[in-house]
Protein backbone atom coordinates (compact mmCIF):
# COMPACT_ATOMS: atom_id res chain seq x y z
CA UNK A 1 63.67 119.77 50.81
CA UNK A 2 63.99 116.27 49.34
CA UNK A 3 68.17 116.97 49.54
CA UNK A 4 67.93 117.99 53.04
CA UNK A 5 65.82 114.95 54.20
CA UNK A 6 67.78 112.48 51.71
CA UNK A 7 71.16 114.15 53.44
CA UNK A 8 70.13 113.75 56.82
CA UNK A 9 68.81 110.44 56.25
CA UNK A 10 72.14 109.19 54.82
CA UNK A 11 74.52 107.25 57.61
CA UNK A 12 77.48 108.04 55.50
CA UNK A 13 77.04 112.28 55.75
CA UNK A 14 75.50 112.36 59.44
CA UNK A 15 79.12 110.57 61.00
CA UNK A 16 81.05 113.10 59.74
CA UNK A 17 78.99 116.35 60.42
CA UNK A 18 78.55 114.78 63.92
CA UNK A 19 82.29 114.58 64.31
CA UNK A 20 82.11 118.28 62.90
CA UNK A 21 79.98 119.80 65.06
CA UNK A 22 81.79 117.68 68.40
CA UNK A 23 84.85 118.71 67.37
CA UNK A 24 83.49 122.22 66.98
CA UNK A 25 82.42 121.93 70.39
CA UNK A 26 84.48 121.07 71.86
CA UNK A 27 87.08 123.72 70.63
CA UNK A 28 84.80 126.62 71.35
CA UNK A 29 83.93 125.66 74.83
CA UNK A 30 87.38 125.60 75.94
CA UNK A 31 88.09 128.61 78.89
CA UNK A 32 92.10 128.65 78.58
CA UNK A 33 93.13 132.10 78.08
CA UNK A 34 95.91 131.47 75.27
CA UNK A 35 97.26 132.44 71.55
CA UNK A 36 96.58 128.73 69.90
CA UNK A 37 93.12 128.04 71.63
CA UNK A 38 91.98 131.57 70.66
CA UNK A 39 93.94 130.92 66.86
CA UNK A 40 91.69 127.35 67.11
CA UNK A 41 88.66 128.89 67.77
CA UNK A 42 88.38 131.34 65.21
CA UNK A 43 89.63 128.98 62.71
CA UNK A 44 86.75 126.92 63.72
CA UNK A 45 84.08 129.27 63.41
CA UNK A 46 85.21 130.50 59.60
CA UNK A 47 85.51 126.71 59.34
CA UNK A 48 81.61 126.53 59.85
CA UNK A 49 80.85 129.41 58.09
CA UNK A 50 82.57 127.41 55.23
CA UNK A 51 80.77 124.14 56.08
CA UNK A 52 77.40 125.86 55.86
CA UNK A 53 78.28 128.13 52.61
CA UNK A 54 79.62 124.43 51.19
CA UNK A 55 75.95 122.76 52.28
CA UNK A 56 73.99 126.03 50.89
CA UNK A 57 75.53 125.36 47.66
CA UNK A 58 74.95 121.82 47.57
CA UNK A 59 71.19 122.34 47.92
CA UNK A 60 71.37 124.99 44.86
CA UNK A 61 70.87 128.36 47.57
CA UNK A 62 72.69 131.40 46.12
CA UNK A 63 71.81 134.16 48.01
CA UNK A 64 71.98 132.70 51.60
CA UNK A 65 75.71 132.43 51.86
CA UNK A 66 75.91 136.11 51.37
CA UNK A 67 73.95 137.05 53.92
CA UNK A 68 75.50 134.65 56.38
CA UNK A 69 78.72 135.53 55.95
CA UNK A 70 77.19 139.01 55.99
CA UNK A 71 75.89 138.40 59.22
CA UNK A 72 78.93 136.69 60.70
CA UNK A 73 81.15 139.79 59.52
CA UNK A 74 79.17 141.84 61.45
CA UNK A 75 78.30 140.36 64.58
CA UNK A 76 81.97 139.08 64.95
CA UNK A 77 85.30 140.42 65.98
CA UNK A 78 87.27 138.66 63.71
CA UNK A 79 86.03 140.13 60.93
CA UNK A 80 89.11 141.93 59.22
CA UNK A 81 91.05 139.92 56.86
CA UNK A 82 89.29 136.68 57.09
CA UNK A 83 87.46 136.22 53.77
């Protein structure tokens, strides 16, 4: 817990995961039926499945990441081939 607070305290890490999480945002709101925005979006969500796998490690969890990505197999389409 004292990682988490001392992470989310820290300036220099909460920029960047807000510019994360807008950027996710703003990619996986967008309605345009196409090949590259449906290409960005899934990139972006295994790109946050990566972010929080990359976090989970940081703070020493070993079994969580399995189980998330796990879960994210399962309940998603994209499934096949992305690992």
């Amino acid at each position: 817990m004292r990682e988490i607070k001392e992470d989310f305290g820290n300036i220099r890490f909460l920029i960047p995961l807000a510019g994360t999480i807008l950027f996710s945002y703003i990619v996986l709101n967008q309605k345009e039926e196409n090949k590259d925005i449906e290409k960005m979006q899934t990139a972006t969500k295994r790109a946050l499945v990566a972010l929080i796998v990359a976090y989970f490690a940081r703070i020493d969890l070993v079994i969580a990441p399995f189980w998330l990505v796990w879960v994210f197999s399962y309940w998603t389409k994209e499934s096949a081939g992305w690992v």
